[in-house]
N, C-alpha and C. Protein backbone atom coordinates (compact mmCIF):
# COMPACT_ATOMS: atom_id res chain seq x y z
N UNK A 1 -103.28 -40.44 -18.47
CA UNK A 1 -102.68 -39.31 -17.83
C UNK A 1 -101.23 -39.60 -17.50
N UNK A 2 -100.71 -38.80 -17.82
CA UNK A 2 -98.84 -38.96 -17.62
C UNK A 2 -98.75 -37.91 -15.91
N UNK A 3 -97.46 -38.98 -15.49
CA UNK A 3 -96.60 -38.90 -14.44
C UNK A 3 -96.16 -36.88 -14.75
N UNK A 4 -96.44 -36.61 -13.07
CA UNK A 4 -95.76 -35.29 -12.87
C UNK A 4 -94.75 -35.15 -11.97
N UNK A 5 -93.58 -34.70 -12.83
CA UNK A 5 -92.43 -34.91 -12.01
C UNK A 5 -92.06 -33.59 -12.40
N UNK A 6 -90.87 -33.28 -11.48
CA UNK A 6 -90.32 -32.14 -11.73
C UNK A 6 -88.95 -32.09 -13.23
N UNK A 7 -88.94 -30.66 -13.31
CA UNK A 7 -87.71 -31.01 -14.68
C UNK A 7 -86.56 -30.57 -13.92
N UNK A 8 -85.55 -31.16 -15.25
CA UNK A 8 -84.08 -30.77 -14.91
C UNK A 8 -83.84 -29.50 -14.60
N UNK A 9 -84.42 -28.31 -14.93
CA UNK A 9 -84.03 -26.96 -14.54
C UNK A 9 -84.58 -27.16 -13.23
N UNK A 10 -85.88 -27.47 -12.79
CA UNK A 10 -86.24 -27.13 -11.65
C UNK A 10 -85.76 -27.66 -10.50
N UNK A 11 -85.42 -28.54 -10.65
CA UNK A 11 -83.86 -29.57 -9.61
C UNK A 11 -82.92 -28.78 -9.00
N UNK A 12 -82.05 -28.32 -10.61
CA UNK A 12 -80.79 -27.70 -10.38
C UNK A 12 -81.17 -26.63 -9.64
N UNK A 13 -81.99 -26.01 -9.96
CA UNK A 13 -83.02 -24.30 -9.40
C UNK A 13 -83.36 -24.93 -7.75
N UNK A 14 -83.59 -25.84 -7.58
CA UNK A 14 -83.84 -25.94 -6.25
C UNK A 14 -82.58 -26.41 -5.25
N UNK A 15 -81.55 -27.14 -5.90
CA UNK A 15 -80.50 -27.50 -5.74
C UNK A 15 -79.68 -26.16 -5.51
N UNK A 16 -79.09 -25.35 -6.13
CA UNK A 16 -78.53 -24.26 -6.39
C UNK A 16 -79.14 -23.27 -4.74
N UNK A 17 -80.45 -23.27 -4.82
CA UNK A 17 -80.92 -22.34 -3.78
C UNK A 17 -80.74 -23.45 -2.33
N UNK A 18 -80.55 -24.30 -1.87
CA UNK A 18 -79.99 -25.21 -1.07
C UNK A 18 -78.71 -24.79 -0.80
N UNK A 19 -78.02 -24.69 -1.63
CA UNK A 19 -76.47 -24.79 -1.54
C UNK A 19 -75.67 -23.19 -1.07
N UNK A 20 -76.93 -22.30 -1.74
CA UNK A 20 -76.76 -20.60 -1.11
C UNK A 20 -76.83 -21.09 0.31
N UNK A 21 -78.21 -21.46 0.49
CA UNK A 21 -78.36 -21.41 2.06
C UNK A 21 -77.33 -22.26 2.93
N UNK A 22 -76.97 -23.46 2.92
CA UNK A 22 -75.88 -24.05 3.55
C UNK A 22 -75.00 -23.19 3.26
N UNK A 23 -73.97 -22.35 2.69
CA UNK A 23 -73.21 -22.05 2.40
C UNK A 23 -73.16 -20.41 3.07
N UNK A 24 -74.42 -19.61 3.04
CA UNK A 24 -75.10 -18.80 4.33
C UNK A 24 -74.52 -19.17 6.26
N UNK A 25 -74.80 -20.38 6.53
CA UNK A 25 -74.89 -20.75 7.60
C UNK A 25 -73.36 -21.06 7.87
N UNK A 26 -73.11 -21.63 6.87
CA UNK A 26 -71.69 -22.00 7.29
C UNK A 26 -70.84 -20.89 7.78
N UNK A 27 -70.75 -19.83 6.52
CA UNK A 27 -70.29 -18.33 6.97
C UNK A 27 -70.87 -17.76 8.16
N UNK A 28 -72.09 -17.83 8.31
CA UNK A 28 -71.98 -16.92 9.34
C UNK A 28 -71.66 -17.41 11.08
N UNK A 29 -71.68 -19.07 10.86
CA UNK A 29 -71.72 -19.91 11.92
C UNK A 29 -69.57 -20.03 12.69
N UNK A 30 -69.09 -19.47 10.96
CA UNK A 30 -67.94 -19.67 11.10
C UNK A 30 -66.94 -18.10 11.87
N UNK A 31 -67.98 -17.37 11.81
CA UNK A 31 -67.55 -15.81 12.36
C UNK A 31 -68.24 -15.48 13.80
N UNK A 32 -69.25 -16.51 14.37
CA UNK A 32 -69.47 -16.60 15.62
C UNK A 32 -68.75 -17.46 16.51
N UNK A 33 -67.60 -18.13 15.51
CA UNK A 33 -67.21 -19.17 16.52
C UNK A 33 -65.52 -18.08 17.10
N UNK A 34 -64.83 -17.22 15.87
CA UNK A 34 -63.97 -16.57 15.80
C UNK A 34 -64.38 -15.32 16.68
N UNK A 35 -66.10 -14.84 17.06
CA UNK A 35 -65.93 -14.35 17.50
C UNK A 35 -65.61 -14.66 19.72
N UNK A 36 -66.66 -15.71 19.58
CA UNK A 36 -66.24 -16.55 20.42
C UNK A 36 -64.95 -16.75 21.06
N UNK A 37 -64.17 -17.49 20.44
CA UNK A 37 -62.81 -17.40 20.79
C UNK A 37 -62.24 -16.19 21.09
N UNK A 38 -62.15 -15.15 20.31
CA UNK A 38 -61.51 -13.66 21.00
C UNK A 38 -62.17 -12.80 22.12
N UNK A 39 -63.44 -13.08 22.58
CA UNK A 39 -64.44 -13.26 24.00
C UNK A 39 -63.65 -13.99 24.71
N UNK A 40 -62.89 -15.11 24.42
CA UNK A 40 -62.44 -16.21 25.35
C UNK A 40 -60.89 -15.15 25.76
N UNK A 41 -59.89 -14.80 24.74
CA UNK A 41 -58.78 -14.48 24.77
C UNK A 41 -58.87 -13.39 25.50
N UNK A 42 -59.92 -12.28 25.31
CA UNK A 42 -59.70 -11.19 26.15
C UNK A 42 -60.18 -11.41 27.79
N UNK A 43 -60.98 -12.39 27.83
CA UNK A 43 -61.37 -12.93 29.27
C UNK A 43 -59.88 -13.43 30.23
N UNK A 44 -59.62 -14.40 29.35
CA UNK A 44 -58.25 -14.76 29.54
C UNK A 44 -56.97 -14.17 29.95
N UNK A 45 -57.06 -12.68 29.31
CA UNK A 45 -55.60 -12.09 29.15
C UNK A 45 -56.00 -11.12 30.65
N UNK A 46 -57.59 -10.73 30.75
CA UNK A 46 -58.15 -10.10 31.84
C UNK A 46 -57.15 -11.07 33.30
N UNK A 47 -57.83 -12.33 32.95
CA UNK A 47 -57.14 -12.96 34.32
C UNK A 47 -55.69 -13.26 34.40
N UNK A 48 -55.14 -12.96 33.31
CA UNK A 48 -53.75 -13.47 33.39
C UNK A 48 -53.07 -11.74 34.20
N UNK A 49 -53.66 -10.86 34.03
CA UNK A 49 -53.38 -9.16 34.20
C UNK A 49 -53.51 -9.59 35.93
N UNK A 50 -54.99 -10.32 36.15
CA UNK A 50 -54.93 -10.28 37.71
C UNK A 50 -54.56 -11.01 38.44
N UNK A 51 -53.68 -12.14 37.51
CA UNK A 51 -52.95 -12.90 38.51
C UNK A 51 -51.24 -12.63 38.61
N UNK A 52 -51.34 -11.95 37.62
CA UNK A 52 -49.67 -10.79 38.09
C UNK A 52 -49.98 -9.78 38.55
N UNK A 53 -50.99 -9.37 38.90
CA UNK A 53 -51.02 -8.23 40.03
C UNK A 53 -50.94 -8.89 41.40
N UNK A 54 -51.80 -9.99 41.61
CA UNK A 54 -51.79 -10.73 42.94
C UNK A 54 -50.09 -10.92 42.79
N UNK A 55 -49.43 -12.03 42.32
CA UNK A 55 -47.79 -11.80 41.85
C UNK A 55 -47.45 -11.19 42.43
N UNK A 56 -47.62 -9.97 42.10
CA UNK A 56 -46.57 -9.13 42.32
C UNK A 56 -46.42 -8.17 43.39
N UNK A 57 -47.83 -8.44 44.15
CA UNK A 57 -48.13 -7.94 46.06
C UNK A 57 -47.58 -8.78 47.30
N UNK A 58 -47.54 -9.85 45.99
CA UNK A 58 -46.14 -11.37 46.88
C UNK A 58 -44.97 -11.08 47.15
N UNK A 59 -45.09 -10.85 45.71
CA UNK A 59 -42.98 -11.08 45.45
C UNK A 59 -42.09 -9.73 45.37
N UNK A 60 -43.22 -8.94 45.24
CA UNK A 60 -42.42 -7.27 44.98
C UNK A 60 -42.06 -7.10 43.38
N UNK A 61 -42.22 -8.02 43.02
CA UNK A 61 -41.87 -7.94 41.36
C UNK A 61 -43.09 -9.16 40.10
N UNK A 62 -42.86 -8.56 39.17
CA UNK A 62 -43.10 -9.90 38.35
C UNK A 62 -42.39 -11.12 37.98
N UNK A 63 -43.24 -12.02 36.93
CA UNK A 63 -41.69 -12.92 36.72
C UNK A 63 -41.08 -12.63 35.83
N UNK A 64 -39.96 -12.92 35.75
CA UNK A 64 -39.11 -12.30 34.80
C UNK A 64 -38.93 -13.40 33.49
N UNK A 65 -39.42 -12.46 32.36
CA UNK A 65 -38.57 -13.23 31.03
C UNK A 65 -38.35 -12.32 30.57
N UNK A 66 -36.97 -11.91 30.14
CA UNK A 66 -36.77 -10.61 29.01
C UNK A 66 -37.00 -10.97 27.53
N UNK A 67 -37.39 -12.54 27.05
CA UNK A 67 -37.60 -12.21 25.66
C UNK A 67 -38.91 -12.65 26.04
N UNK A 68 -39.72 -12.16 24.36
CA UNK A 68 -41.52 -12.11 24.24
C UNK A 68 -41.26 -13.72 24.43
N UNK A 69 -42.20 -14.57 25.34
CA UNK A 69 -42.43 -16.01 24.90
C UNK A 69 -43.81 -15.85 24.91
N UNK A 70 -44.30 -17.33 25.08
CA UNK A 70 -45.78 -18.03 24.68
C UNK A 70 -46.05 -18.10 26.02
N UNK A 71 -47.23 -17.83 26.68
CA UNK A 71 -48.01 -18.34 27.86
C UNK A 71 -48.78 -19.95 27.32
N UNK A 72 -48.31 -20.53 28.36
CA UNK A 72 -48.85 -22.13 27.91
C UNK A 72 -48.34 -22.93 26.97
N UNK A 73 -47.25 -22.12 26.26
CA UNK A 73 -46.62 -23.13 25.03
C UNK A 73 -46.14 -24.45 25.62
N UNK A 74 -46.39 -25.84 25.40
CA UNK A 74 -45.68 -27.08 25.95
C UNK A 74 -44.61 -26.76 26.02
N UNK A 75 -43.96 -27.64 27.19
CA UNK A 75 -42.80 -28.01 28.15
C UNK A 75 -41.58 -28.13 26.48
N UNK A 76 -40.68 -27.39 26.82
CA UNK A 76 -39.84 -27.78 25.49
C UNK A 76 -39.86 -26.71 24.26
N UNK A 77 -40.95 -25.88 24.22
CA UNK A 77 -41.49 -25.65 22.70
C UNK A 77 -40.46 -24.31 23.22
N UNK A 78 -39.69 -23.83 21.84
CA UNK A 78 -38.94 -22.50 22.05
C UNK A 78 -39.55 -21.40 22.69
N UNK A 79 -40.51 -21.06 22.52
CA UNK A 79 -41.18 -20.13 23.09
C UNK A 79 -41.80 -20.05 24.29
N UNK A 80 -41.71 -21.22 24.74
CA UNK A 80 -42.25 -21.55 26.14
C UNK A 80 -42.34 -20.19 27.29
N UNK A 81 -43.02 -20.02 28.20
CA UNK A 81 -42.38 -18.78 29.10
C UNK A 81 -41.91 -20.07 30.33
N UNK A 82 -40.89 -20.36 30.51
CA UNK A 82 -40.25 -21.27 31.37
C UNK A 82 -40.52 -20.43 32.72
N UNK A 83 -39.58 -19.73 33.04
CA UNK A 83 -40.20 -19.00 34.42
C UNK A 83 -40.84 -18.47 34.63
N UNK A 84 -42.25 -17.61 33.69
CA UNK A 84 -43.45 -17.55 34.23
C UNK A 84 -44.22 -18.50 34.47
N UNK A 85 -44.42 -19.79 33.60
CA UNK A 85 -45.23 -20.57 34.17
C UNK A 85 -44.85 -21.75 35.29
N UNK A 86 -43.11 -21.55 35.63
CA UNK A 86 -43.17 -21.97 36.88
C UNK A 86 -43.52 -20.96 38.02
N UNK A 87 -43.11 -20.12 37.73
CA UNK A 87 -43.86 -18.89 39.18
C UNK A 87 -45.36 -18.61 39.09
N UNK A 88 -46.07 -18.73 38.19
CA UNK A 88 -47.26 -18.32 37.98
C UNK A 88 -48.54 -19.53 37.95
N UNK A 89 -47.66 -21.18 38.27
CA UNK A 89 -49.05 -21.85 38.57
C UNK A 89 -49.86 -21.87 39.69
N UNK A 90 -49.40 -21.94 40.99
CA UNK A 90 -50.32 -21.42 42.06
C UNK A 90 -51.32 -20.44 41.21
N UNK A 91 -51.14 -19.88 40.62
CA UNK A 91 -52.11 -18.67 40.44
C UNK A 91 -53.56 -18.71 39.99
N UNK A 92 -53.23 -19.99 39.06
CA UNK A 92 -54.38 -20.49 37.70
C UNK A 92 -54.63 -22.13 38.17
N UNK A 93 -55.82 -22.58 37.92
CA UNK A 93 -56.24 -23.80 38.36
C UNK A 93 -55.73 -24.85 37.02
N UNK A 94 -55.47 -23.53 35.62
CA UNK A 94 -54.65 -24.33 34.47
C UNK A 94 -54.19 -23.00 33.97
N UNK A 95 -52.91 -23.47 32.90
CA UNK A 95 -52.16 -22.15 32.70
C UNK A 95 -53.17 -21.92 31.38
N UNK A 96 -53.31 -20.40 30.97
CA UNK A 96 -54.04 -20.03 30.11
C UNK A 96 -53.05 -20.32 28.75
N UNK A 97 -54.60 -20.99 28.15
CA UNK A 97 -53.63 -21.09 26.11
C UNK A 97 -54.50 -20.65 25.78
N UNK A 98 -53.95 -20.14 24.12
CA UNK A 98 -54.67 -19.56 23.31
C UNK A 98 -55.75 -20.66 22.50
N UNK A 99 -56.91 -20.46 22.59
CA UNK A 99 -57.62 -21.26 22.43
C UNK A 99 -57.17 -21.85 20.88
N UNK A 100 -56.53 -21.67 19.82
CA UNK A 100 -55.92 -22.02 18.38
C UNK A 100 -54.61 -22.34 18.33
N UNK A 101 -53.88 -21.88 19.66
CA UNK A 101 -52.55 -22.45 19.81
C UNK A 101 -52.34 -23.56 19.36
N UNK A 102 -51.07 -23.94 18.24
CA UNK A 102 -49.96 -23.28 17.86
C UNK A 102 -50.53 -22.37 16.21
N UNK A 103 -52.49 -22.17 15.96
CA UNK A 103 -51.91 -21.99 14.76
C UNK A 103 -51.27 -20.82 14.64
N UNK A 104 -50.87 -19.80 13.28
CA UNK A 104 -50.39 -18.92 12.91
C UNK A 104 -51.38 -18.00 12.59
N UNK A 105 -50.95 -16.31 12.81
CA UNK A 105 -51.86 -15.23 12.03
C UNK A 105 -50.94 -14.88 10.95
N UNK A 106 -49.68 -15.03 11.17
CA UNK A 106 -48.67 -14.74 9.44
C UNK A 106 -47.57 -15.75 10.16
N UNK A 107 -46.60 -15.64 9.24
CA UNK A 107 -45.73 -16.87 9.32
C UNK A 107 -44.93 -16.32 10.33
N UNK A 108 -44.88 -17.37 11.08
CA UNK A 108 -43.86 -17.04 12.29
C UNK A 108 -44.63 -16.43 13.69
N UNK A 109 -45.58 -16.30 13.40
CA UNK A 109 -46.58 -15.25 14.38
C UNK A 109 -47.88 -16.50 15.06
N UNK A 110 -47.66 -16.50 16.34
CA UNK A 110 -48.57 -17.65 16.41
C UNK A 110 -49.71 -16.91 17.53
N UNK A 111 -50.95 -17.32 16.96
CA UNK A 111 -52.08 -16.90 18.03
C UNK A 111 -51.42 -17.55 19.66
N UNK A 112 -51.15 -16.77 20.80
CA UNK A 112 -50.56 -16.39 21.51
C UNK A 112 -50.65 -15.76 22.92
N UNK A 113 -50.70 -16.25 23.91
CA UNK A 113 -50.83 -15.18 24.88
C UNK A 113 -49.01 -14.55 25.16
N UNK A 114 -48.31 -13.98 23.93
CA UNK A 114 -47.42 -13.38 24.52
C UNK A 114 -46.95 -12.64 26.13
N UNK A 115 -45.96 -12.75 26.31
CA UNK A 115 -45.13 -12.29 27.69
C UNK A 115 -44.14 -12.03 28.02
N UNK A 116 -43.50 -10.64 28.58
CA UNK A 116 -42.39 -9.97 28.39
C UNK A 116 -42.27 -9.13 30.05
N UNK A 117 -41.27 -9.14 30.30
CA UNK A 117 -41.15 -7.88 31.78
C UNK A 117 -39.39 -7.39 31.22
N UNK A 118 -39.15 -6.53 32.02
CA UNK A 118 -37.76 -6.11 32.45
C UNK A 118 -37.03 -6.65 33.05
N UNK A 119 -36.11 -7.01 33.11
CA UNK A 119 -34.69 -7.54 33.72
C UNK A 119 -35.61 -7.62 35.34
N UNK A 120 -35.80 -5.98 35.98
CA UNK A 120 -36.15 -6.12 36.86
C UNK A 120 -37.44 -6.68 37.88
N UNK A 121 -37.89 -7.10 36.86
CA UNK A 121 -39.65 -7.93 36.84
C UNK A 121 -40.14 -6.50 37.52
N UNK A 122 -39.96 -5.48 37.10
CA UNK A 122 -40.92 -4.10 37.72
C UNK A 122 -42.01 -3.56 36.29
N UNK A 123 -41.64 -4.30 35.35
CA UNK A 123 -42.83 -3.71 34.42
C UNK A 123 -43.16 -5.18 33.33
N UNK A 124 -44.76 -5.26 32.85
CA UNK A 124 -44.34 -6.84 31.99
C UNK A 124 -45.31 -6.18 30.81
N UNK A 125 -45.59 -6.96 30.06
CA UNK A 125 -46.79 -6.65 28.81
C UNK A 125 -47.37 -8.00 28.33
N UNK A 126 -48.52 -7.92 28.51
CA UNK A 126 -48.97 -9.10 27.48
C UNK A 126 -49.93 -9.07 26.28
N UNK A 127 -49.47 -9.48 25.35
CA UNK A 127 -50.03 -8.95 24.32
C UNK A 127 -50.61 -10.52 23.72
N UNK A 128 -51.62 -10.22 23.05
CA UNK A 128 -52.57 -11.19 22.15
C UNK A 128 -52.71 -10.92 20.56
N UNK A 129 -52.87 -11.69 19.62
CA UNK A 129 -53.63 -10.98 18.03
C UNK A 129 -55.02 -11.57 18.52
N UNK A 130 -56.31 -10.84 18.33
CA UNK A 130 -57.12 -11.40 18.33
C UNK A 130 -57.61 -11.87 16.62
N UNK A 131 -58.82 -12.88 16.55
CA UNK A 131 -59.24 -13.45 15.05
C UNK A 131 -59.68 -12.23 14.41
N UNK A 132 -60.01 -11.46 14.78
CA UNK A 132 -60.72 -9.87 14.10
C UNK A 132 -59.61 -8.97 13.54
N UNK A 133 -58.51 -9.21 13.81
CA UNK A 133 -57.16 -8.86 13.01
C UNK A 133 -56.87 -7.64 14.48
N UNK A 134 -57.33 -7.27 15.25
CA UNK A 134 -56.94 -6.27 16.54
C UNK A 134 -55.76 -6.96 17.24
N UNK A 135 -54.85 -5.82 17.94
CA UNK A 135 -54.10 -6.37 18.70
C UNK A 135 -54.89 -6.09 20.34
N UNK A 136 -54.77 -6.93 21.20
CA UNK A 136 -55.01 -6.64 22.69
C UNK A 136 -53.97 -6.51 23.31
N UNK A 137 -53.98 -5.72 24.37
CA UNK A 137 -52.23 -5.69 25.04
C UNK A 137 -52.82 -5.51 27.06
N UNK A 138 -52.07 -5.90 27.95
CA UNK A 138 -52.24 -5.63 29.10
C UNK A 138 -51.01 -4.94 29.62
N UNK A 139 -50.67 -4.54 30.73
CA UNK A 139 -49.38 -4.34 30.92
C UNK A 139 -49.28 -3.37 32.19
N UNK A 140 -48.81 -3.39 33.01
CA UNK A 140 -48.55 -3.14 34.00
C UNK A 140 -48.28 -1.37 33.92
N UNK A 141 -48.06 -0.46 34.75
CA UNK A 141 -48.46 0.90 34.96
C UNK A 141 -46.39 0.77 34.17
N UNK A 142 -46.05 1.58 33.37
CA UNK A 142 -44.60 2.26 32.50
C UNK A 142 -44.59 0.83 31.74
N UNK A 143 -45.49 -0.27 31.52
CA UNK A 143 -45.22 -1.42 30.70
C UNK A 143 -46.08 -1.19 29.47
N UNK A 144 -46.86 0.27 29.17
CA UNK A 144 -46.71 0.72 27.89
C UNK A 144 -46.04 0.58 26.59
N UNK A 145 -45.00 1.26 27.41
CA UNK A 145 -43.76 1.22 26.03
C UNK A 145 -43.14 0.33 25.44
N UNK A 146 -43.13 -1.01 26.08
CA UNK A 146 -42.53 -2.13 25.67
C UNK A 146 -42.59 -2.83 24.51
N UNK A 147 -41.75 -2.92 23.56
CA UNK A 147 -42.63 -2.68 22.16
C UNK A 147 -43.22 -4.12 21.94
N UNK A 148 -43.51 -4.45 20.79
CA UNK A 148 -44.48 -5.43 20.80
C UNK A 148 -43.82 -6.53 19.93
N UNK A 149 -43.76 -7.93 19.83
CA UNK A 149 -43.06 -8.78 19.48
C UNK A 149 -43.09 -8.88 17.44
C-alpha cells in the first residue's frame, strides 16, 4: 500500500485560500484601527473646544495666533502654535497631538490639530483631516468663516 499525501494542486489550493484569509484580516483590522484614531481626534478636538471656552471666561479672549499652526507640534517645528500652547497648558494634563503626527494626508498637509483666532483672540477655529478623508472643524460662535488652511 502506498503513502497518502496530498498533491501539488492541493497545497497551492490550500495555500492560496490561507493567504485570502490573512489578507481579509489584515484589511479589515487595518480600517478599525483608522477608524479608531479619528474616534480619538474628534474626542480630542471636543476637549481642545472646552478648554478654550474655559480660556476664554479667564482671559476675555482666546490665544492668539493669526497664522493656521499645529497643536502639539515639537518645540521648534515651524508650525508649532507657540502661544497657544504656552497659554493653554494649565488647561490639559498633556497638550493634544494628532495621534499620526507629523504624517501627511497630501504633501504639505499634515494630520493635525490645526489653530487659528483673530488678531483680537475674539474668534479661533480648529480644524482636523480626519483618516476617512472628512474635514472636522470647531470654532467659536462668528469663527465660522475663517477659512480653512
Amino acid at each position: 500500500m502506498g503513502k497518502k499525501a496530498f498533491t501539488i494542486v492541493e497545497l497551492l489550493i490550500v495555500v492560496g485560500i490561507i493567504s485570502i484569509l490573512i489578507s481579509s484580516v489584515i484589511a479589515i483590522t487595518s480600517g478599525q484601527r483608522d477608524n479608531a484614531r479619528d474616534k480619538k481626534r474628534l474626542a480630542e478636538t471636543d476637549s481642545i473646544r472646552k478648554a478654550l471656552e474655559l480660556f476664554y471666561t479667564t482671559n476675555k479672549r482666546y490665544p492668539v495666533e493669526e497664522d493656521w499652526c499645529c497643536i502639539g507640534a515639537g518645540s521648534g517645528e515651524s508650525e508649532e502654535c507657540d502661544n497657544f500652547a504656552a497659554e493653554m497648558i494649565p488647561y490639559f494634563s498633556s497638550m493634544p497631538r494628532d495621534p499620526i503626527f507629523p504624517a501627511e494626508y497630501e504633501p504639505g498637509k499634515r494630520y493635525c490639530y490645526h489653530y487659528i483666532s483673530t488678531t483680537s483672540g475674539q474668534l479661533y477655529k480648529v480644524h482636523v483631516r480626519l483618516e476617512n478623508g472628512d474635514d472636522y472643524q470647531v470654532y467659536s460662535k462668528g469663527g465660522k468663516d475663517i477659512p480653512l488652511p
